[in-house]
Protein backbone atom coordinates (compact mmCIF):
# COMPACT_ATOMS: atom_id res chain seq x y z
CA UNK A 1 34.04 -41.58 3.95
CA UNK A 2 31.05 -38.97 5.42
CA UNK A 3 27.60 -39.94 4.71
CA UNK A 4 25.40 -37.59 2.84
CA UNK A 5 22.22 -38.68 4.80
CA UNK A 6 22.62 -37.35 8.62
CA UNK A 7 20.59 -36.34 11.54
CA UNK A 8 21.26 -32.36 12.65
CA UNK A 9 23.33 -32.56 15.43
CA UNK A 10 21.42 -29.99 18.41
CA UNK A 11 24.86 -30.40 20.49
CA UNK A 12 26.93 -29.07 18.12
CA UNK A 13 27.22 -25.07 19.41
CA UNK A 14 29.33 -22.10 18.79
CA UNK A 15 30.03 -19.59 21.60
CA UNK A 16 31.08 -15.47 21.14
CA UNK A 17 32.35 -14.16 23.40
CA UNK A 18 33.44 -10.12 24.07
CA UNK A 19 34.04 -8.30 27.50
CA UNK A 20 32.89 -11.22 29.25
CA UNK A 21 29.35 -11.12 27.78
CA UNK A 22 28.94 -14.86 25.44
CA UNK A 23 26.18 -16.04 23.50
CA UNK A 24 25.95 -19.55 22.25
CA UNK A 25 24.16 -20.94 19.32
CA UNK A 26 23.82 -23.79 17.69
CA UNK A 27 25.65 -24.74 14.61
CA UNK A 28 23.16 -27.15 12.71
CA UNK A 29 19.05 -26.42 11.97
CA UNK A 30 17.11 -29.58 10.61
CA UNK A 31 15.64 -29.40 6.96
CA UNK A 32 12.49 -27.99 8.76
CA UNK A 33 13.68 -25.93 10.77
CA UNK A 34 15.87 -24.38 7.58
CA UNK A 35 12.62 -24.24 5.54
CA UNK A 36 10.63 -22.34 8.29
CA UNK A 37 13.65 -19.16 8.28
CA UNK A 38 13.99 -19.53 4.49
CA UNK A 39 10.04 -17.95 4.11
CA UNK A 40 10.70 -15.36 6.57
CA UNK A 41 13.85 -14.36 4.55
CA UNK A 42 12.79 -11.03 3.17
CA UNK A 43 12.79 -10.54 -0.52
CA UNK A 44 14.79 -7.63 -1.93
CA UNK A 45 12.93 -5.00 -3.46
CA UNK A 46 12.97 -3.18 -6.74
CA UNK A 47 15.11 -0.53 -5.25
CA UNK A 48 17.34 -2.98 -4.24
CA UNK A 49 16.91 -2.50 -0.22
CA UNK A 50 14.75 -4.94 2.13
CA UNK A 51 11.65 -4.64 4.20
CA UNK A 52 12.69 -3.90 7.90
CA UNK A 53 9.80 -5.47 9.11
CA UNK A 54 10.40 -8.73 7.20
CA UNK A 55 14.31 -8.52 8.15
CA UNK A 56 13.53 -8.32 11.66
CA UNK A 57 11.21 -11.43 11.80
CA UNK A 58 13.78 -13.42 9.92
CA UNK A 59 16.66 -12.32 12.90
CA UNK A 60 14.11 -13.28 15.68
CA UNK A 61 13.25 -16.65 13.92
CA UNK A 62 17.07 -17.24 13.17
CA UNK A 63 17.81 -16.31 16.83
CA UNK A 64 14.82 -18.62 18.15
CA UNK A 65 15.91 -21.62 16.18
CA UNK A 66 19.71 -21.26 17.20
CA UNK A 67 19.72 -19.68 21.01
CA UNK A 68 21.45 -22.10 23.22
CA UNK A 69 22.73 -19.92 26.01
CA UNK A 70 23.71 -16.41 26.93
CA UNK A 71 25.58 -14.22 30.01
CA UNK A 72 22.30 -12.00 30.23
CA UNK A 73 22.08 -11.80 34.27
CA UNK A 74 19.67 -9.31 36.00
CA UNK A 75 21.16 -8.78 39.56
CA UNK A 76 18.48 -8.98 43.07
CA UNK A 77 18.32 -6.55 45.87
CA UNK A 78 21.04 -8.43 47.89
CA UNK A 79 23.26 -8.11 44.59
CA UNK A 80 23.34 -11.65 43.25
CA UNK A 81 23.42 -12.15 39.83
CA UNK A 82 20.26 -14.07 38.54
CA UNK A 83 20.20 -15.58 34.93
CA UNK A 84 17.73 -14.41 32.77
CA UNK A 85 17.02 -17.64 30.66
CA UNK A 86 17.19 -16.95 26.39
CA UNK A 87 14.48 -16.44 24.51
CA UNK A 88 12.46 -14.17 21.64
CA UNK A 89 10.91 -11.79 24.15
CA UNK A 90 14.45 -11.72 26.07
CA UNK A 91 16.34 -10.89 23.03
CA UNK A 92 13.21 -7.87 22.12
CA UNK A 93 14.00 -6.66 25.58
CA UNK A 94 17.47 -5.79 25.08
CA UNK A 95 18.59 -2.41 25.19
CA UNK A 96 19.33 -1.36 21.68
CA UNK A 97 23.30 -1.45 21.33
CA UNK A 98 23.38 -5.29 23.11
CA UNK A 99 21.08 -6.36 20.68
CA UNK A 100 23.07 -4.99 17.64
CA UNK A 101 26.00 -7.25 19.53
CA UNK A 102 23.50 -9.91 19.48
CA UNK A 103 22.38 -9.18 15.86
CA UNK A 104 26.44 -8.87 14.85
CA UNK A 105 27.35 -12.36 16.51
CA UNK A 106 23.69 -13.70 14.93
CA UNK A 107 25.52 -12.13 11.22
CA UNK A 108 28.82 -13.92 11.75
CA UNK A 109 26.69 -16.93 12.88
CA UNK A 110 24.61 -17.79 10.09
CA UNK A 111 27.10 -18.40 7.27
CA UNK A 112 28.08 -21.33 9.57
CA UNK A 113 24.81 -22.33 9.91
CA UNK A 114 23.83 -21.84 6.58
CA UNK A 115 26.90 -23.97 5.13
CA UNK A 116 27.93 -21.09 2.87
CA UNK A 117 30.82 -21.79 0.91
CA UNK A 118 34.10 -19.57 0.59
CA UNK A 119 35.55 -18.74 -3.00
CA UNK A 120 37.64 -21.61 -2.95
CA UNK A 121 34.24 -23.55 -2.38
CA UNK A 122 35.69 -24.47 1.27
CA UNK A 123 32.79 -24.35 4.02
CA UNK A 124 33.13 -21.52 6.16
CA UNK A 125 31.98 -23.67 9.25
């Protein structure tokens, strides 16, 4: 029988991949960690939309807390590939449409993370 009191496990990833591009995140955040993205989440307003601004800071914070790995490579002079190691201001620097793949793999990510629960009530991780 599982134990309702456990540590997050950090080694416990997910990986998309598409055209040989991959990110990997992780697939567990600490109570913390949860609590730190849960006041960035933006609130809905009366018109029913979001704030942009607020939205945007909750993706970078969900992407910071999760970013394990990616393919992002620049390439040098003699035409080697050189890894261009994850982070926030990596992830700003993308050119727009590979960071709305980012932002779609970060949306099909999160419900994992999150623990959301199907219909059935069956976790979706």
């Amino acid at each position: 029988m599982g134990s309702k009191l456990q540590r997050v496990n950090r080694e416990a990833t997910e990986r998309y991949e598409e055209d040989g591009d991959f990110v990997v995140f992780r697939k567990e955040l600490t109570r913390g960690e949860m609590g730190r993205l849960m006041r960035l989440f933006p609130q809905q307003r009366e018109d029913g939309t979001r704030d942009l601004e607020q939205a945007s800071a909750f993706m970078e914070e969900f992407f910071d807390l999760v970013k394990v790995n990616w393919s992002l490579a620049d390439v040098d002079e003699e035409g080697n590939e050189i890894p261009v190691p994850i982070s926030v201001q990596a992830y700003r620097d993308l050119e727009a449409s590979s960071g709305f793949w980012v932002d779609a793999q970060l949306n099909t990510h999160m419900p994992i993370v999150m623990n959301v629960k199907d219909a059935e009530g069956e976790s979706t991780s």
